[in-house]
Protein backbone atom coordinates (compact mmCIF):
# COMPACT_ATOMS: atom_id res chain seq x y z
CA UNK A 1 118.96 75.48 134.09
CA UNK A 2 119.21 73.57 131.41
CA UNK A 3 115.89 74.38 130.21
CA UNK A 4 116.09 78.04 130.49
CA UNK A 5 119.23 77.98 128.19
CA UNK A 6 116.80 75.94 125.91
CA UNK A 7 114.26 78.13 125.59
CA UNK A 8 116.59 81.40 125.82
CA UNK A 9 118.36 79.86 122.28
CA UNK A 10 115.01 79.30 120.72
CA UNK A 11 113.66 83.46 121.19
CA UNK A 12 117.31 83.81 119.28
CA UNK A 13 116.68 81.46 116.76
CA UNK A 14 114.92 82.80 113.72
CA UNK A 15 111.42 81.90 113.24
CA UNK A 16 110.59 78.41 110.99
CA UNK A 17 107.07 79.54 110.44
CA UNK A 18 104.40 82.39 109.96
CA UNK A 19 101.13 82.71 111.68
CA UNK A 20 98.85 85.68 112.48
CA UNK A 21 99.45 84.55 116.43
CA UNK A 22 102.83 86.39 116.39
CA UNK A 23 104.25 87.63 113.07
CA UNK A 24 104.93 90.86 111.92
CA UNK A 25 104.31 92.50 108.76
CA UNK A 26 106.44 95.54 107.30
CA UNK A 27 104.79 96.43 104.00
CA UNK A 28 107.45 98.85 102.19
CA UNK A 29 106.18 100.90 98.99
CA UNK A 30 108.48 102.58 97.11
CA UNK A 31 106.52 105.11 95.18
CA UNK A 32 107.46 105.23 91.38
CA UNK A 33 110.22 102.36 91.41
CA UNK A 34 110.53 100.31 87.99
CA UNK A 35 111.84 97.07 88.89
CA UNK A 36 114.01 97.22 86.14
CA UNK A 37 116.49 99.72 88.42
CA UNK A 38 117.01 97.24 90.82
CA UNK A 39 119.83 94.99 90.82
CA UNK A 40 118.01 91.94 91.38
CA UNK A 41 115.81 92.48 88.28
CA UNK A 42 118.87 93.04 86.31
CA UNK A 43 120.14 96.77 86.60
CA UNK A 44 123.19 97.39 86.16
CA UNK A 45 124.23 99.85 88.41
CA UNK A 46 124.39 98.83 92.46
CA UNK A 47 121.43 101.04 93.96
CA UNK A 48 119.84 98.33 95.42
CA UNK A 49 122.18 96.08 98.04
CA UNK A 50 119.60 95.87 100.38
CA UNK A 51 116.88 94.91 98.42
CA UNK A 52 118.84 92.45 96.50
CA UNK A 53 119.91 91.03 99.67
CA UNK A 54 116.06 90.63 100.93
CA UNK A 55 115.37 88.88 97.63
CA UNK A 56 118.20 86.24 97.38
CA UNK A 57 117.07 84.66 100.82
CA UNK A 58 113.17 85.16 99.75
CA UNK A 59 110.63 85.09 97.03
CA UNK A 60 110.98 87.75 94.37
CA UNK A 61 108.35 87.92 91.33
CA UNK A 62 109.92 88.37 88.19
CA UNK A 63 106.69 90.17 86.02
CA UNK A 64 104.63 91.48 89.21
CA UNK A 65 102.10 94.52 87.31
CA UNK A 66 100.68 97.42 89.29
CA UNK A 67 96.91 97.45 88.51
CA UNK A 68 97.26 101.10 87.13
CA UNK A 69 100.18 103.31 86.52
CA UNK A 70 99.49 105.70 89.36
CA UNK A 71 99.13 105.75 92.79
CA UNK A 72 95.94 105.86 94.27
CA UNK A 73 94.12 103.13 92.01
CA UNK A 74 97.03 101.34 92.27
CA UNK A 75 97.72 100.99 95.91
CA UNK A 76 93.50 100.86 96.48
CA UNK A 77 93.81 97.64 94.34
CA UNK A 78 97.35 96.41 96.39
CA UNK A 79 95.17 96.91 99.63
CA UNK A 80 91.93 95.32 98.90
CA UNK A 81 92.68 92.83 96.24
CA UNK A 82 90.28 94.58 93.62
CA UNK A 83 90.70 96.20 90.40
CA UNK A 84 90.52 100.09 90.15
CA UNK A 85 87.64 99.35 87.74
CA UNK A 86 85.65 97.58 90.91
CA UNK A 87 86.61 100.16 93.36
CA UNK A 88 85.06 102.81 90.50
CA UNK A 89 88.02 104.87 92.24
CA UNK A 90 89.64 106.28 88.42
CA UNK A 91 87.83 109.34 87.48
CA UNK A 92 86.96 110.15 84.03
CA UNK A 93 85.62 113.08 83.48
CA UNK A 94 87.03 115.03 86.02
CA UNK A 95 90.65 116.33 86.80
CA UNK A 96 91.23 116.62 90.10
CA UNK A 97 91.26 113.36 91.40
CA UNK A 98 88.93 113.49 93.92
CA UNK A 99 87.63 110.10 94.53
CA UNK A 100 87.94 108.00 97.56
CA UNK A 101 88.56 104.45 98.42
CA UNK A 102 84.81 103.82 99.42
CA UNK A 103 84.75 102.12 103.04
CA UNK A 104 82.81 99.13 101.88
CA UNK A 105 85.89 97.52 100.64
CA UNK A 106 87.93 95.68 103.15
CA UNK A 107 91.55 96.63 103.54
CA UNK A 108 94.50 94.56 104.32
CA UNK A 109 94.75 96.99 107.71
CA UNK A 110 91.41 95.90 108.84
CA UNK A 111 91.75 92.21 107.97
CA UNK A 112 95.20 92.49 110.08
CA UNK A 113 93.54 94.77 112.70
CA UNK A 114 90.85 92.37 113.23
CA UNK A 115 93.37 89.69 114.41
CA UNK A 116 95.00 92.34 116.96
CA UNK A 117 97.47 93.32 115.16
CA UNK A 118 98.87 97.02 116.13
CA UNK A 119 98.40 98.74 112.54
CA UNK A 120 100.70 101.90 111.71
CA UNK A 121 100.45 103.72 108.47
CA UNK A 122 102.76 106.40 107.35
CA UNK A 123 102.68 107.78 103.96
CA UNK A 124 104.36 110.53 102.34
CA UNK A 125 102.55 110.72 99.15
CA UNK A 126 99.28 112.81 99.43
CA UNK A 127 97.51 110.36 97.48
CA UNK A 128 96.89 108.14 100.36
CA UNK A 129 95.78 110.82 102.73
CA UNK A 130 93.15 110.47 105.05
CA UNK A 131 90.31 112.66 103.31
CA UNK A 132 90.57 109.71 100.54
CA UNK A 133 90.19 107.29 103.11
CA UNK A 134 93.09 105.13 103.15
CA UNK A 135 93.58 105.62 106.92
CA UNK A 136 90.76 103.09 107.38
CA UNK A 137 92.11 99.46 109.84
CA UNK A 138 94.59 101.53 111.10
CA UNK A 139 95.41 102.40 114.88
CA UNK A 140 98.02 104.63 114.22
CA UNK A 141 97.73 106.79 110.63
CA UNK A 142 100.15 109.82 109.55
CA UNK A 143 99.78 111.31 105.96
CA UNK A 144 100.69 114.63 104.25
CA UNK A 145 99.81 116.69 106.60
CA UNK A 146 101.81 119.93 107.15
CA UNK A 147 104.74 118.54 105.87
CA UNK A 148 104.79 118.15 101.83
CA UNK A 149 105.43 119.77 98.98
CA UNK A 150 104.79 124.19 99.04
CA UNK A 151 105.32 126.39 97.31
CA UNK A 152 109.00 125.44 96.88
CA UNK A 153 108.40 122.53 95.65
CA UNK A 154 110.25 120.07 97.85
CA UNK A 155 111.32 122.24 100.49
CA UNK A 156 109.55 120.20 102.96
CA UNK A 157 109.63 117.11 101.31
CA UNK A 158 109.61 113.96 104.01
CA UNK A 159 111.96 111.74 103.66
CA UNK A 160 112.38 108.04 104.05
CA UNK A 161 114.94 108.56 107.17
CA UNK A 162 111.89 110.64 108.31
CA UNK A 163 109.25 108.19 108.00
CA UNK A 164 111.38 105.50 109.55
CA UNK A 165 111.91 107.63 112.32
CA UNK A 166 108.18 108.09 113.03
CA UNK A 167 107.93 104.34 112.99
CA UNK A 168 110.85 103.67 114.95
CA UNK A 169 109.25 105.91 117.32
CA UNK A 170 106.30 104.50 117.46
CA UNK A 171 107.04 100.87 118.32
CA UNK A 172 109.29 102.05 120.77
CA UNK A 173 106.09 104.03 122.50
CA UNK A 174 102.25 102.73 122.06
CA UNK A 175 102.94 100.10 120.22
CA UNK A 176 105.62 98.09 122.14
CA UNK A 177 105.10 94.49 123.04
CA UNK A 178 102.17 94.30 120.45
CA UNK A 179 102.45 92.37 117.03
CA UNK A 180 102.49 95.23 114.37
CA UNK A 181 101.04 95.67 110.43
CA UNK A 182 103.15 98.77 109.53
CA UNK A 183 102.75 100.44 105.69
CA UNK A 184 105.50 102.83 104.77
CA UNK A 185 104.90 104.73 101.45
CA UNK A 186 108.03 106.28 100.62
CA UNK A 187 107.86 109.23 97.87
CA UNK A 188 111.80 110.09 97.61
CA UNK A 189 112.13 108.20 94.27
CA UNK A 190 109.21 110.39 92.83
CA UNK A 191 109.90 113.75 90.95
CA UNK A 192 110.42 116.45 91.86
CA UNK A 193 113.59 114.41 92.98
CA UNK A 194 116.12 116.53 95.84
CA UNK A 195 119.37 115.77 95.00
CA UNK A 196 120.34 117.40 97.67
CA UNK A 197 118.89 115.49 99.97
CA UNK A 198 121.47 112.56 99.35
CA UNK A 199 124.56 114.60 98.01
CA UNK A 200 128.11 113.25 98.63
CA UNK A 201 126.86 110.35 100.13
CA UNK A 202 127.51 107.71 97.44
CA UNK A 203 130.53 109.09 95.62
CA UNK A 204 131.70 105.41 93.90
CA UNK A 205 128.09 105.15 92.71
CA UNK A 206 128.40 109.21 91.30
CA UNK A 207 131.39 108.24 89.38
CA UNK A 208 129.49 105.00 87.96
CA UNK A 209 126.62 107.63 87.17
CA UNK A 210 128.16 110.09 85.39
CA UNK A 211 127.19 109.58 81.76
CA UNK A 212 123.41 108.46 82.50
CA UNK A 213 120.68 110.62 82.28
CA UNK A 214 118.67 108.72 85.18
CA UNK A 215 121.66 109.84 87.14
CA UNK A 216 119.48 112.03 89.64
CA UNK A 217 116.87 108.89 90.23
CA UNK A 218 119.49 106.40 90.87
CA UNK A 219 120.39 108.59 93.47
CA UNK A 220 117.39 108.78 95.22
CA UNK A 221 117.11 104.48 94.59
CA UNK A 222 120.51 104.29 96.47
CA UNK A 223 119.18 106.16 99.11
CA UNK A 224 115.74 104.26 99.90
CA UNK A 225 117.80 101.27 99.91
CA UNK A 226 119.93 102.34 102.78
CA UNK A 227 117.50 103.65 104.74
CA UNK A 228 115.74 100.22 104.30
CA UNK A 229 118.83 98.86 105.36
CA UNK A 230 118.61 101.28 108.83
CA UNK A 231 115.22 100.37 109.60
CA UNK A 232 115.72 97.05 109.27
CA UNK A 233 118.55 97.05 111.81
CA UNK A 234 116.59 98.90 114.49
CA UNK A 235 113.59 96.83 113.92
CA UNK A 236 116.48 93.75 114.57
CA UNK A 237 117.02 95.82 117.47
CA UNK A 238 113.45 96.16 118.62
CA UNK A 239 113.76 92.24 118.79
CA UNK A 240 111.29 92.32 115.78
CA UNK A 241 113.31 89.13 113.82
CA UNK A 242 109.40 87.54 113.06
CA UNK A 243 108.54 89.93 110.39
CA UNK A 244 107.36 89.85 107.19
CA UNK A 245 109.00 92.06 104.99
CA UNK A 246 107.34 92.96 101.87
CA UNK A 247 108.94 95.63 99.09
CA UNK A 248 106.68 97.12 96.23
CA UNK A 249 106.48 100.12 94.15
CA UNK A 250 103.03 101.34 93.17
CA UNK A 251 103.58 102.83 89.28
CA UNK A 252 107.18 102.97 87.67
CA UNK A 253 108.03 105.79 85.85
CA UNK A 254 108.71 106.49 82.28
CA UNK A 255 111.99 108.15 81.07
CA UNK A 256 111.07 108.77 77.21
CA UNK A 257 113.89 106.04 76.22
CA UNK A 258 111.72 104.81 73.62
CA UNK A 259 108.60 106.69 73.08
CA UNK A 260 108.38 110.26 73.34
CA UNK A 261 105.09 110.15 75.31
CA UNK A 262 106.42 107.92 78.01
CA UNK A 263 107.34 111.01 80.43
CA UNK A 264 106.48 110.03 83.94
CA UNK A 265 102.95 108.29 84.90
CA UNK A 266 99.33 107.87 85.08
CA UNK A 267 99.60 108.07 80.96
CA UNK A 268 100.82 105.47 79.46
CA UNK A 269 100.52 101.64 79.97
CA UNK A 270 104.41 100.80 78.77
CA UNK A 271 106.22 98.11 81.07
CA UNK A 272 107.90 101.57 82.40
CA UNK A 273 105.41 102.53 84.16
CA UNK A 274 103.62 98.92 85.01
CA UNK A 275 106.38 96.77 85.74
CA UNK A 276 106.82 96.54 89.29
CA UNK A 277 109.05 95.00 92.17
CA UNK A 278 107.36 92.20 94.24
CA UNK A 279 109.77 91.17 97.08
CA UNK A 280 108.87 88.81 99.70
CA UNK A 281 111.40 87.98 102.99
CA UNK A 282 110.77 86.43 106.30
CA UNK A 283 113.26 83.59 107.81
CA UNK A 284 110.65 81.04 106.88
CA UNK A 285 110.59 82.03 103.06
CA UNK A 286 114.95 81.15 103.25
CA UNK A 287 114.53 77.41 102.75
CA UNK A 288 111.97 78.24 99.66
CA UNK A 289 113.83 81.15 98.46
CA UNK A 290 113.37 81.13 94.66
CA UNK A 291 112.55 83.55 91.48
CA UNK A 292 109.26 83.09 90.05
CA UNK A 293 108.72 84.10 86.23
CA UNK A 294 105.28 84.06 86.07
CA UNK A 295 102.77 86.84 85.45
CA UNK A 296 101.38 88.23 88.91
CA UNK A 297 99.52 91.31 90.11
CA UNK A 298 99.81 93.66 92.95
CA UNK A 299 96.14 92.73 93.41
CA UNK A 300 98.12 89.37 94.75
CA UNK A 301 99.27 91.20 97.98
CA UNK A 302 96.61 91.10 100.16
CA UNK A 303 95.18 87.44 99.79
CA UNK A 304 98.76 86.13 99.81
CA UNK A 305 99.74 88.30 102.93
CA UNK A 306 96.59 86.80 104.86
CA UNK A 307 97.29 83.26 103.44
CA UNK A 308 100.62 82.77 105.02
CA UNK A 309 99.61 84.49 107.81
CA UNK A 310 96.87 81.47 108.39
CA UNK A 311 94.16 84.11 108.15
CA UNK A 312 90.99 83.08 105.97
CA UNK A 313 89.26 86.29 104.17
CA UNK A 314 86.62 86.22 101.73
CA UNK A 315 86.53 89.17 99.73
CA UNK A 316 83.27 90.46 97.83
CA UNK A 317 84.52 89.98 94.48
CA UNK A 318 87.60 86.89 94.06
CA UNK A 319 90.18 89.10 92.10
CA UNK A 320 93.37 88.99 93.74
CA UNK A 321 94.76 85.40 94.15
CA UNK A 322 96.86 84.14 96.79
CA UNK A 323 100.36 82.89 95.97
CA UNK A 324 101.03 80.80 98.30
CA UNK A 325 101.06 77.61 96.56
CA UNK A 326 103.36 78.83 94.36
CA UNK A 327 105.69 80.24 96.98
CA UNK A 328 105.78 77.03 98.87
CA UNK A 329 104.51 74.82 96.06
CA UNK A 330 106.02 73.68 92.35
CA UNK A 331 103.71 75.82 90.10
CA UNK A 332 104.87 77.81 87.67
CA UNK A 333 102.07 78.70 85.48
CA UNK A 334 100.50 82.41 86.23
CA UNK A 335 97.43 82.55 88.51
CA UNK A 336 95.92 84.24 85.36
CA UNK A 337 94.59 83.27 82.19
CA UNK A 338 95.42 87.27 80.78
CA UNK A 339 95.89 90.64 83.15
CA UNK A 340 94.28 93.86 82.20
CA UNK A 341 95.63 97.17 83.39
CA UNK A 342 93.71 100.32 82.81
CA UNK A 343 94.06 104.44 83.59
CA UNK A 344 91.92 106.91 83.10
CA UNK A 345 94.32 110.08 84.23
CA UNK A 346 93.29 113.77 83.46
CA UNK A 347 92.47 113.29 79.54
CA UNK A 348 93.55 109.74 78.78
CA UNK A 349 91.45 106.35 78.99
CA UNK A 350 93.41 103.39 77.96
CA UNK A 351 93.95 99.65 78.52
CA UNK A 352 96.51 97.14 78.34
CA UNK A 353 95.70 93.02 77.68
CA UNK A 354 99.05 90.72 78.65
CA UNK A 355 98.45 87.53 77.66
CA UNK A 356 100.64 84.49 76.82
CA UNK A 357 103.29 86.50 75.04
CA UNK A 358 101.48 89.56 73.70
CA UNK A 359 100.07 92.74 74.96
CA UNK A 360 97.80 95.02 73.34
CA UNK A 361 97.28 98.81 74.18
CA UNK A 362 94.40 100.25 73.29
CA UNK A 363 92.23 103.29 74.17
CA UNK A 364 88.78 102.82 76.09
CA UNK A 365 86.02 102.68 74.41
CA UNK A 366 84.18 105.61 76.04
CA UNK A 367 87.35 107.65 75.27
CA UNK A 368 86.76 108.01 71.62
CA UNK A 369 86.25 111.28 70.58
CA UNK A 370 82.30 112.61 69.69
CA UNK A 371 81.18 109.00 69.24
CA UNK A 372 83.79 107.49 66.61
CA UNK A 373 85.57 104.55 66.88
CA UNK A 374 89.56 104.46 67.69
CA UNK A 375 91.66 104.68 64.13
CA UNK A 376 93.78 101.79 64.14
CA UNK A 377 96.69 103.84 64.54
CA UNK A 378 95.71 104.07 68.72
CA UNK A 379 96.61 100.24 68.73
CA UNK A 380 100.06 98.76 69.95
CA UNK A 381 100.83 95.31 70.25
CA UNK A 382 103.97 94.12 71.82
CA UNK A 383 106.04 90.59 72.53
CA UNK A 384 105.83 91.10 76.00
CA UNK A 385 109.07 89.29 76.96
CA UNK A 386 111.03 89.26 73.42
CA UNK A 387 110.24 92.78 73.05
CA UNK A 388 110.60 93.79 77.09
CA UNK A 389 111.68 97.78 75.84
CA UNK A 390 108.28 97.91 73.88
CA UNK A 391 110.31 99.27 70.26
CA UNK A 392 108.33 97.12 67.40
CA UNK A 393 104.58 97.85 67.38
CA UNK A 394 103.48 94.83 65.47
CA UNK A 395 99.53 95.82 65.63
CA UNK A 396 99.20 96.39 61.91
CA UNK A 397 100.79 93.57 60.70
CA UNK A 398 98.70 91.10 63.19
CA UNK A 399 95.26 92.84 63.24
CA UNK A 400 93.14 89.80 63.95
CA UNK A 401 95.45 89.28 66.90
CA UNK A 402 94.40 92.57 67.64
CA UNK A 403 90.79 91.97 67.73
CA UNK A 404 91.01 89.14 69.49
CA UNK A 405 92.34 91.11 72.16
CA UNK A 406 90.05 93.67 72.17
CA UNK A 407 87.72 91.20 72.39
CA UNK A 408 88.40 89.46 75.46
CA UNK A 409 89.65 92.77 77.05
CA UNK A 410 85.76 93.67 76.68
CA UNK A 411 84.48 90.95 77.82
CA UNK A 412 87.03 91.00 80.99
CA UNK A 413 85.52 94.96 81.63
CA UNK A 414 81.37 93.94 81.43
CA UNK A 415 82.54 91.50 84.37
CA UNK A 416 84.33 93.41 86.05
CA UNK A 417 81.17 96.34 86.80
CA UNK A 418 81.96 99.06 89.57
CA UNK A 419 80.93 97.71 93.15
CA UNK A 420 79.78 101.20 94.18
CA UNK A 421 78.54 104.18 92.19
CA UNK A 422 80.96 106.87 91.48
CA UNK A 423 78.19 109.75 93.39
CA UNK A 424 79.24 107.93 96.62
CA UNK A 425 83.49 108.00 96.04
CA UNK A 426 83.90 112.29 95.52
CA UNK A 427 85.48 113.87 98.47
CA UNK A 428 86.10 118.10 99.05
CA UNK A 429 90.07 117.95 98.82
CA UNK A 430 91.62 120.75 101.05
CA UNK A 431 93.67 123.70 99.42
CA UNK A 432 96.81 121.86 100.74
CA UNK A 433 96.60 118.69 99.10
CA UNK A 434 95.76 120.38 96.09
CA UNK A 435 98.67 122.11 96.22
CA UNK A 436 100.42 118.83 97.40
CA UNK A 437 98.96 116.69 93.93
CA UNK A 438 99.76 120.23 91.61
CA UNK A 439 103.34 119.21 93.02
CA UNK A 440 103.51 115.33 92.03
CA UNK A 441 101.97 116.21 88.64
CA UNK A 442 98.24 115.11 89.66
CA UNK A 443 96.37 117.91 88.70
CA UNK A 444 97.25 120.66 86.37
């Protein structure tokens, strides 16, 4: 008897420990969340309980960058561990958007699915439909579908109570008793935003709203974050307490606070749009629960996930690096000597340098009109954490700063060549996710 009761307390107790053998992994993105409307990155507004909650007992990365300031190079480079500019999978000189993630490049689904883990992906952002591909390690895959944006223009917009559901669902049906990898992409935070959607449900946070004009998109924050907080309780329920939890955004989103052309995404390089959360919580992490200031990536994901897992991957091209020795470790220097993030999206091609305490915006090369070079006026340099809001543009003033930059930005893009040619990545996109990308501001 008295070993029953022993081992009955220990299925109760939470878990000391990760390993592939028995962990789960819930990977949460929150499409177009700047981490700078969270609470635990500062905000001052409470949208976020939740979410601050996960972070205070786990590992939170204070300057984590999305590899591009929209979603599907982004979240291609959060799955694989590669740069957009690897996965060729940014488009220049056409405007639709129809390139694929190219099934040569192994995704954190098939690494997981390899190691029988039950892999569920639900996604509510056309982006990562199956006709580009990103259905590929999974068992279980539901995109777009029948259910996005119309002709109304939300009118059947999922939402994240909806996904959950459909995960909620599932591990109660053909996935139960298996060990699951489950990516939710969550598009509520994401203009067009429906207000109605979460009316008269936080009236204390309305009042504290009033005067802002992010107002509506607080809303819709509040909102993720309690249905976070419901899933998390019926995956408790599900007697799921060995899971990874793992909160991201792919892109932020640009409100015009400081420079006119920061309106959205997929334009402009500001800390807006690049500046991501990077949330990490599983019992184990408690006893190392800590804030890390140093420059990350999102290309970090997948080689960290798999490292504290116990799973070894080598990947074709060493990117991405894993984090674990910082998590568990005392390092606090960045895993990178500089970060480059780039964007070519519908008429724009231009990258961004961040290194030591400087970053430098400039246009592409190939972008420059008939030939010329860029005028110096297409230059910005930055502080990057004196000058977080991006206000003083001290490129003229420090223009051999500015070369230098340049410089080692292109010598960073001749080593970093595509893996596959672009003939191979350009898919025939359906009327309906046409429609669906018209409707998130993806094609004109």
């Amino acid at each position: 008897m008295a070993v029953l009761l022993a081992v009955g307390c220990r299925r109760h107790e939470p878990p000391d420990s990760m390993h592939h053998s028995r962990t789960n992994v819930l990977w949460l993105t929150i499409c177009t969340l700047r981490a700078d409307h969270l609470g635990t990155y500062g905000y001052k507004h409470p949208v976020s309980p939740t979410i601050d909650a996960l972070a205070r007992r786990g590992v939170l990365f204070e300057q984590a960058l999305a590899a591009a300031p929209w979603t599907r190079p982004s979240m291609a480079a959060a799955m694989t561990g590669l740069y957009p500019r690897s996965l060729n999978i940014d488009e220049p000189t056409e405007q639709t958007n129809n390139r694929q993630l190219h099934d040569s490049f192994r995704t954190l689904a098939e690494a997981l699915h390899d190691h029988g883990y039950y892999t569920i992906g639900i996604t509510a952002n056309p982006n990562l439909n199956t006709v580009f591909n990103f259905d590929q390690g999974y068992d279980h895959y539901v995109d777009t579908g029948d259910f996005f944006w119309r002709s109304g223009y939300g009118e059947r917009k999922r939402t994240a109570e909806q996904v959950n559901a459909d995960l909620l669902q599932h591990l109660q049906g053909p996935s139960r008793g298996n060990k699951f990898f489950a990516h939710l992409t969550y598009v509520d935070v994401h203009a067009p935003l429906l207000d109605e959607a979460v009316a008269g449900r936080f009236r204390r946070l309305d009042r504290a709203l009033r005067a802002e004009s992010t107002a509506s998109y607080d809303r819709q924050v509040r909102y993720v974050d309690a249905a976070i907080a419901d899933l998390l309780q019926g995956i408790r329920a599900l007697g799921h307490e060995d899971t990874l939890v793992i909160i991201t955004s792919d892109h932020g989103e640009g409100f015009g606070q400081y420079h006119p052309e920061d309106q959205g995404h997929g334009r402009t390089l500001y800390n807006s749009t690049i500046w991501v959360p990077f949330i990490l919580s599983h019992p184990a992490l408690e006893r190392v629960a800590r804030r890390h200031c140093a420059r990350v990536e999102l290309t970090c994901l997948m080689p960290t996930v798999l490292d504290l897992l116990g799973i070894e991957y080598d990947p074709p091209a060493k990117q991405g690096k894993s984090l674990k020795q910082m998590i568990y470790g005392p390092s606090v220097e960045s895993p990178f000597p500089f970060s480059v993030v780039e964007t070519w999206f519908q008429d724009v091609g231009r990258s961004a340098l961040i290194w030591s305490e400087w970053k430098l915006i400039a246009p592409h090369p190939e972008a420059a009109e008939g030939g010329r070079g860029p005028s110096d006026a297409e230059y910005e340099l930055y502080q990057f954490r004196a000058d977080p809001e991006e206000t003083t543009n001290l490129a003229a003033s420090r223009p051999y700063l500015v070369r230098r930059m340049e410089n080692m930005m292109t010598a960073w893009q001749r080593t970093h060549p595509p893996l596959v040619d672009g003939e191979e990545l350009r898919v025939e996109v359906g009327v309906q996710t046409i429609e669906d990308l018209k409707a998130l501001g993806y094609i004109r």
